[in-house]
C-alpha atoms as a PDB file:
ATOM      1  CA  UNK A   1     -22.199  16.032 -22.057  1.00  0.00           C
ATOM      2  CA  UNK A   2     -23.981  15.934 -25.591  1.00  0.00           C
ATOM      3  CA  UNK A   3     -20.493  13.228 -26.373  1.00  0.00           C
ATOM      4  CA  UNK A   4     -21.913  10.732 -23.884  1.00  0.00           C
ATOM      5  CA  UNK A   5     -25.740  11.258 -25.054  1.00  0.00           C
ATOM      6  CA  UNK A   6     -24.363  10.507 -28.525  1.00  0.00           C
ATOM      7  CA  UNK A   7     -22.251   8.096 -27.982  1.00  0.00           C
ATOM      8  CA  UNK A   8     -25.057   5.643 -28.072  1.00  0.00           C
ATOM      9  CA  UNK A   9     -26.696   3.377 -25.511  1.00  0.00           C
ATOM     10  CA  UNK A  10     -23.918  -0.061 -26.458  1.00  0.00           C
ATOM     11  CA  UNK A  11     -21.077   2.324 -25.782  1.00  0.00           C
ATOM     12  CA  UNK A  12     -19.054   1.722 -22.857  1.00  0.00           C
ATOM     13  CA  UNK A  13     -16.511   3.927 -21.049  1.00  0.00           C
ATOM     14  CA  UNK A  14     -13.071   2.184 -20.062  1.00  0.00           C
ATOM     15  CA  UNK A  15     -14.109   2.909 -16.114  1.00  0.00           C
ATOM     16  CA  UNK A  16     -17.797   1.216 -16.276  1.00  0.00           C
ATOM     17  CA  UNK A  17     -15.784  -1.796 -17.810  1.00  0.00           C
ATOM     18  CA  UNK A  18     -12.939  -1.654 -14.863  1.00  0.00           C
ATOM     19  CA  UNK A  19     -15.375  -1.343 -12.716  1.00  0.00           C
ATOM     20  CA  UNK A  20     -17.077  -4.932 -13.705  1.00  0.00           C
ATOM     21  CA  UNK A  21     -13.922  -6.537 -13.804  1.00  0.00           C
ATOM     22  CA  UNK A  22     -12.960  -5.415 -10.436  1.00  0.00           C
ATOM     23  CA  UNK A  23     -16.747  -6.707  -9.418  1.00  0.00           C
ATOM     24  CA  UNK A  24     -15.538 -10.196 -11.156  1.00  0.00           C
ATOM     25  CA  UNK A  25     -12.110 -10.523  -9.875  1.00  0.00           C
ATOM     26  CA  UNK A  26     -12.703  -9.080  -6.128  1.00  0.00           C
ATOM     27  CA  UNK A  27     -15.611 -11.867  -5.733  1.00  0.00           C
ATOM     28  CA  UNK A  28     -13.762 -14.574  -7.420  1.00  0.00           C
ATOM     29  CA  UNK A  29     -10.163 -13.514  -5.179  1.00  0.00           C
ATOM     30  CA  UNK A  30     -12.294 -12.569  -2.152  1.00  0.00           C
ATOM     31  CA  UNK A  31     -10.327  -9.329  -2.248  1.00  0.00           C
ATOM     32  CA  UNK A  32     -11.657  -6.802   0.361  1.00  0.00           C
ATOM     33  CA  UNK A  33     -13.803  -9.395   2.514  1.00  0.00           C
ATOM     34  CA  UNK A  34     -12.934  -9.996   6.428  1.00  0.00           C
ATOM     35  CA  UNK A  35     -11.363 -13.140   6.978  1.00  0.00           C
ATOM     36  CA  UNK A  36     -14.244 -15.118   8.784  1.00  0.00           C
ATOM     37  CA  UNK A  37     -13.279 -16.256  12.121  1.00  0.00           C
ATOM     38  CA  UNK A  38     -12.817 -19.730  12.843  1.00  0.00           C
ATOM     39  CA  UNK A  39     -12.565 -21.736  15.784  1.00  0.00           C
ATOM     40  CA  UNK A  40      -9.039 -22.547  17.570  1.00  0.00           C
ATOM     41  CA  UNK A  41      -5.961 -20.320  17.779  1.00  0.00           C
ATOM     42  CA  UNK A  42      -5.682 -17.493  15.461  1.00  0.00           C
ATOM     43  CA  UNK A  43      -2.341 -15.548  15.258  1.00  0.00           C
ATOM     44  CA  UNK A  44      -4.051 -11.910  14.896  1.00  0.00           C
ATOM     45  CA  UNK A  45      -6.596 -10.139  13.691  1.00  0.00           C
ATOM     46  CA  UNK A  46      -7.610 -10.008  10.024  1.00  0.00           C
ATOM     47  CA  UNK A  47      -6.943  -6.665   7.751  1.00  0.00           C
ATOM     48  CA  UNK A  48      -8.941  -3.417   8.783  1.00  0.00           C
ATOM     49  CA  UNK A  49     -11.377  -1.692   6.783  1.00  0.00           C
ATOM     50  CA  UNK A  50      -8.693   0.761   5.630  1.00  0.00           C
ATOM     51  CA  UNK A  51      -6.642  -2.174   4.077  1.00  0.00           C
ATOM     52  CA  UNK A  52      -9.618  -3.836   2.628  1.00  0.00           C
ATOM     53  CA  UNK A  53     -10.142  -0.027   1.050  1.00  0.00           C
ATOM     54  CA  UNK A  54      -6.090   0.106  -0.285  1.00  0.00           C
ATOM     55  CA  UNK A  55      -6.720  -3.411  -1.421  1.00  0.00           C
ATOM     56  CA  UNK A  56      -9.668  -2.552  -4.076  1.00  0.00           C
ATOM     57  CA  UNK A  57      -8.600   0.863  -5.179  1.00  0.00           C
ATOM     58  CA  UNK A  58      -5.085  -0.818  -6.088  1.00  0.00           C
ATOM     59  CA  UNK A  59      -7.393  -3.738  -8.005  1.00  0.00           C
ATOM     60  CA  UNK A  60      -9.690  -0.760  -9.732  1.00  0.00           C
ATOM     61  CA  UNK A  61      -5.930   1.105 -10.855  1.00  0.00           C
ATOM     62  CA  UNK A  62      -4.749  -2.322 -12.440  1.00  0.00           C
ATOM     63  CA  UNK A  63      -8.095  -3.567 -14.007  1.00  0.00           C
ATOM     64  CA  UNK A  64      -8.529   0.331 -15.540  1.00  0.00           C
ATOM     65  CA  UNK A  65      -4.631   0.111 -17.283  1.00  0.00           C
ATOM     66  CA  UNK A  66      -5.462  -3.657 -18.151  1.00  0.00           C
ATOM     67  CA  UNK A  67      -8.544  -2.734 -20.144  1.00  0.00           C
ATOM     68  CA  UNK A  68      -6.602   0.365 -21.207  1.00  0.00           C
ATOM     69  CA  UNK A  69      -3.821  -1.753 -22.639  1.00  0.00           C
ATOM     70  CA  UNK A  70      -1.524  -0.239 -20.061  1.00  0.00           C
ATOM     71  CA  UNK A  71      -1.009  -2.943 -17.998  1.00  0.00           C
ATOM     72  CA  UNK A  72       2.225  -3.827 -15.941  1.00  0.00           C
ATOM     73  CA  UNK A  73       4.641  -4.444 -18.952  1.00  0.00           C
ATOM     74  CA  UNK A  74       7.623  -4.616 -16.817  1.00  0.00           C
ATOM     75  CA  UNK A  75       5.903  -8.051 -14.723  1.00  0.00           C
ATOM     76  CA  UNK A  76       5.379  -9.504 -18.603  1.00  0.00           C
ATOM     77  CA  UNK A  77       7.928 -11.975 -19.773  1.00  0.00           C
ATOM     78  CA  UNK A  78       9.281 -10.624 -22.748  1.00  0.00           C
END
């Protein structure tokens, strides 16, 4: 505990930052809101809470190993 009390008040941890990017990029995509319903046919119903769920904790995993440097090497062109 006395690391993160020393670590001074401009010091960020990798998971705060994540976090803020998954903020950004969720409300930018629209990642993990309902569909709103619009008037007309519509073929079924929009993703369940559960999905919406899977859906941000698999955006938090790939914003942590992007600001990590880990990111998906094998989807890079190299």
């Amino acid at each position: 505990m006395d690391s993160l009390t020393s670590a001074g008040l401009g010091a960020r941890r990798n998971e705060d930052i994540a976090l803020d990017l998954l903020k950004f990029v969720a409300g930018t995509a629209g990642v993990g809101r309902p569909i709103a319903p619009s008037t007309g046919f519509s073929g079924s119903a929009g993703p369940k809470a559960d999905e919406h769920v899977t859906q941000l904790l698999d955006l938090y995993t790939r914003c942590l190993k992007a600001v990590e440097g880990k990111g998906d090497r094998d989807s890079q062109p190299g």
